[in-house]
Protein backbone atom coordinates (compact mmCIF):
# COMPACT_ATOMS: atom_id res chain seq x y z
CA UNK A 1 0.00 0.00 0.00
CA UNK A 2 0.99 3.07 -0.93
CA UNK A 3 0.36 6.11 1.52
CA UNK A 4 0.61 10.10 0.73
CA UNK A 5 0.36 12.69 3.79
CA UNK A 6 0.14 16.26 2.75
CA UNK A 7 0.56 18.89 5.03
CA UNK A 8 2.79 16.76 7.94
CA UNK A 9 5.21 19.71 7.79
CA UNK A 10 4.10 22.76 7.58
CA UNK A 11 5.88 26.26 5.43
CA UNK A 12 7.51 27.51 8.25
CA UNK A 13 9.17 24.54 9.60
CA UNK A 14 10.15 23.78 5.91
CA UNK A 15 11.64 27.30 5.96
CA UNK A 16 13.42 27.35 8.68
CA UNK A 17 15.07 23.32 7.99
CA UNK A 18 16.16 24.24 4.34
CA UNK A 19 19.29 26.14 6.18
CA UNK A 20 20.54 22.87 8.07
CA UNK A 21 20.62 20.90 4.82
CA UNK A 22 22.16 23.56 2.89
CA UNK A 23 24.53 23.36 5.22
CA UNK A 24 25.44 19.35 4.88
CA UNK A 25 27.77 18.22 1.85
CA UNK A 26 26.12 16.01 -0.72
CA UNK A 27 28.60 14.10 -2.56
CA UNK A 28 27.33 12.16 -5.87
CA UNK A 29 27.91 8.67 -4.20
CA UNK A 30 24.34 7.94 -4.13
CA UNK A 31 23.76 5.26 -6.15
CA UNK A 32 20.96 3.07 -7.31
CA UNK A 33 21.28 -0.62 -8.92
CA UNK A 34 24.44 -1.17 -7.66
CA UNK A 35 26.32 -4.33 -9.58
CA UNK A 36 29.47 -6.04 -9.87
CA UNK A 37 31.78 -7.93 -8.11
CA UNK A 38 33.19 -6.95 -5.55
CA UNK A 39 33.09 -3.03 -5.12
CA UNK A 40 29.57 -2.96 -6.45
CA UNK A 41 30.69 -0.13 -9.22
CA UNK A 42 27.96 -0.61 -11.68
CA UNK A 43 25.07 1.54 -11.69
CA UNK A 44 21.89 2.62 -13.15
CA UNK A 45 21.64 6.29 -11.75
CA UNK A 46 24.30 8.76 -9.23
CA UNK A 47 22.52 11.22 -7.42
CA UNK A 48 23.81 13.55 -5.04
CA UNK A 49 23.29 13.03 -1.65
CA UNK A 50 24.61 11.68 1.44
CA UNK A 51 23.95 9.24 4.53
CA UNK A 52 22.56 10.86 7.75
CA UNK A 53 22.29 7.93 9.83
CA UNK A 54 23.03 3.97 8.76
CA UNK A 55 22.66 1.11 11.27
CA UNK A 56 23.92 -2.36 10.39
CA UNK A 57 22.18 -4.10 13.47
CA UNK A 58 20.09 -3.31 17.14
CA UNK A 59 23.79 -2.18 18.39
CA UNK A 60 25.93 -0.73 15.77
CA UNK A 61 25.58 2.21 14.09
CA UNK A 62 27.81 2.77 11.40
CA UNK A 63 26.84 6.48 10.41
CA UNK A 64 26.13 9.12 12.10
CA UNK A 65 26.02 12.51 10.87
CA UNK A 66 26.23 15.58 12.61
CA UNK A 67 22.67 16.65 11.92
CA UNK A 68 21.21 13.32 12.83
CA UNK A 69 19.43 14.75 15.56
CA UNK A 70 17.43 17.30 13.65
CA UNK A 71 16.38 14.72 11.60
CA UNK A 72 15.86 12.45 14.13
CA UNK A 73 13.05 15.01 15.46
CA UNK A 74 11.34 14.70 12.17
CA UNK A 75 11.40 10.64 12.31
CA UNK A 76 9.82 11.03 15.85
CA UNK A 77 7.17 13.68 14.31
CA UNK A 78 6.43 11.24 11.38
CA UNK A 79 5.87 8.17 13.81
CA UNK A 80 3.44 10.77 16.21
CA UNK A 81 1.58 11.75 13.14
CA UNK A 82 0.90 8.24 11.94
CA UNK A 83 0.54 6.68 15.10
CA UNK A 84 3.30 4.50 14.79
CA UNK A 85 6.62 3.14 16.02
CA UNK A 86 9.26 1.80 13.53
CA UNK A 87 12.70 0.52 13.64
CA UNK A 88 15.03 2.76 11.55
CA UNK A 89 17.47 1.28 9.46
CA UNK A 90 18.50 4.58 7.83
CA UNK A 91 18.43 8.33 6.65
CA UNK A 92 19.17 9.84 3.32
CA UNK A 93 19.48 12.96 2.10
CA UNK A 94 18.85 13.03 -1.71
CA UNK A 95 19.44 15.99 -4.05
CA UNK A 96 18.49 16.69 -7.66
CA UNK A 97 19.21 19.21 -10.28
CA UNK A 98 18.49 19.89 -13.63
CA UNK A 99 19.25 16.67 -16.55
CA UNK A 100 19.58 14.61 -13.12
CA UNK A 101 16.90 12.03 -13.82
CA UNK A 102 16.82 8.96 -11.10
CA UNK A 103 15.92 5.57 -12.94
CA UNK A 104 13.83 2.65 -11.16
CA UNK A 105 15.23 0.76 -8.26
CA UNK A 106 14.34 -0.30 -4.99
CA UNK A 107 15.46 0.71 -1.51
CA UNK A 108 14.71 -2.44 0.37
CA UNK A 109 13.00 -5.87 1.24
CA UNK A 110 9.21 -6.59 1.66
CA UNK A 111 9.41 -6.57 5.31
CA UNK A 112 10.98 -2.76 4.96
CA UNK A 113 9.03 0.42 4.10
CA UNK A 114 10.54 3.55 2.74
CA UNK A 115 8.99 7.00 4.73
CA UNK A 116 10.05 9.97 1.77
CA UNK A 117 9.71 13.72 2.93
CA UNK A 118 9.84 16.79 -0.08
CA UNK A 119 11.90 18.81 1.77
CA UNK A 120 11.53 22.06 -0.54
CA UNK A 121 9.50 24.60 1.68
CA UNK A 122 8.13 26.36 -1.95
CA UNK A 123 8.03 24.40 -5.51
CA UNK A 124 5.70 25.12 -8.45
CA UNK A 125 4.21 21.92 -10.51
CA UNK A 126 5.79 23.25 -13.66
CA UNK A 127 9.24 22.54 -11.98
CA UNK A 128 8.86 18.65 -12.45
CA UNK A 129 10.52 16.86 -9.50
CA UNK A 130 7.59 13.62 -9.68
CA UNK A 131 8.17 10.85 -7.71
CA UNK A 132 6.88 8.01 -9.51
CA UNK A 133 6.58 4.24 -8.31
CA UNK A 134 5.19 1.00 -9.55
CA UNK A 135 1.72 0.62 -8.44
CA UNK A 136 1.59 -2.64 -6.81
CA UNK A 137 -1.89 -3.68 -7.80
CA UNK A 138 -1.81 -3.42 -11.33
CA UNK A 139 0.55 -2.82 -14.47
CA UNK A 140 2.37 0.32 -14.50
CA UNK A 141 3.40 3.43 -12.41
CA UNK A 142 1.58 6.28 -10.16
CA UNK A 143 2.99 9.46 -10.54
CA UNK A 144 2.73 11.72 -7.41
CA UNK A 145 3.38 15.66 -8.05
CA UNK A 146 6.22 16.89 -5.96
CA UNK A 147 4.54 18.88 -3.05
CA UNK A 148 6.52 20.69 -0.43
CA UNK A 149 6.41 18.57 3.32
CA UNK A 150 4.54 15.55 1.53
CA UNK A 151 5.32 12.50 2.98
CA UNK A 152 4.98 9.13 0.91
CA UNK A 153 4.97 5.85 2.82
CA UNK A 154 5.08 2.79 0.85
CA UNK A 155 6.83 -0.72 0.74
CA UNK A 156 10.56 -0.80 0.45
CA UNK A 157 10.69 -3.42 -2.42
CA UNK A 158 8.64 -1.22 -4.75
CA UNK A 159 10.48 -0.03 -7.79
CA UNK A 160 10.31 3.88 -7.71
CA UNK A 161 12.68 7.02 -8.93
CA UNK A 162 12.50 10.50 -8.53
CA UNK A 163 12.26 12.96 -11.90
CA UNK A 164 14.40 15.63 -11.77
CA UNK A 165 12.98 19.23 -12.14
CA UNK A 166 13.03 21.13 -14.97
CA UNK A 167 13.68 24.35 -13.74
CA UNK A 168 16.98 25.79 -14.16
CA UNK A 169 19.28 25.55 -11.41
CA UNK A 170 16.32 24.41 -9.44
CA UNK A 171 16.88 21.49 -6.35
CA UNK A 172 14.70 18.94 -5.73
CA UNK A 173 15.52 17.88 -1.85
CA UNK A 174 13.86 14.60 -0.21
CA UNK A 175 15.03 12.73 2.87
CA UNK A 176 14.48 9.22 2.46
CA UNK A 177 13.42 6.89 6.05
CA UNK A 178 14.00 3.36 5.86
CA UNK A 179 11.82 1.51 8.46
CA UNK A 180 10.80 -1.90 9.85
């Protein structure tokens, strides 16, 4: 099932978060589709981005950025707002430009769900930015509009991508929560 939440996040708070992730570096070492043996160097798509917060298991955590905690507060927001309490595998922060067009892939297993936030507090439909994902009850995609502080909840295993926008020099900023 596929979930969309408008309105979780309001302007202002949008506002006043786009400083801290100006403020992180986004390398382009995030990949999707990774192949090959045994550095995984193969790939369908780079975007730029980078890893907030990774844990390999209950007791290690492997990244941890700097900003974790702001978007840890989000997380805990999220899990208020839907009633809910997950187990987080990981944060992403994903960035698009111009030409930068994500292809299809998947973020995780069936027992994993992927919790997406449009970070931009102000975007216009004519800028692009979808998110599109394989709708898993019949052929084909749904296409979802980006919409600033819409959050998408669906299952990890789902083939999806993010379009990037079409405006000049325009950003298209998600972060990306992968939960049990």
């Amino acid at each position: 099932m596929i979930d969309i939440y408008d309105d979780f996040f309001d302007e202002r708070f949008l506002h006043n978060f786009f400083p801290i992730i100006n403020n992180i570096p986004l390398t382009a070492n995030n990949t999707a589709n990774r192949e090959g043996y045994p550095y995984g160097d193969t790939n369908t798509h780079r975007l730029f981005g980078t890893q907030i917060f990774q844990r390999e298991n209950l007791n290690r955590v492997t990244v941890l950025n700097s900003s974790a905690q702001d978007f840890f507060d989000i997380f805990e927001q999220i899990q208020v707002k839907l009633n809910q309490e997950f187990y987080l595998h990981y944060i992403s922060l994903n960035c698009q430009h111009q030409h930068c067009e994500g292809s299809f892939h998947t973020d995780g297993d069936s027992n994993q769900k992927t919790i997406m936030l449009m970070l931009n507090p102000t975007w216009e439909s004519k800028w692009g930015g979808e998110f599109e994902i394989q709708d898993p009850f019949a052929e084909g995609t749904r296409v979802y509009q980006y919409k600033p502080g819409r959050v998408i909840v669906f299952p990890s295993h789902l083939k999806h991508r993010g379009h990037a926008p079409t405006k000049e020099y325009g950003y298209r900023y998600t972060v990306v929560f992968r939960v049990k």
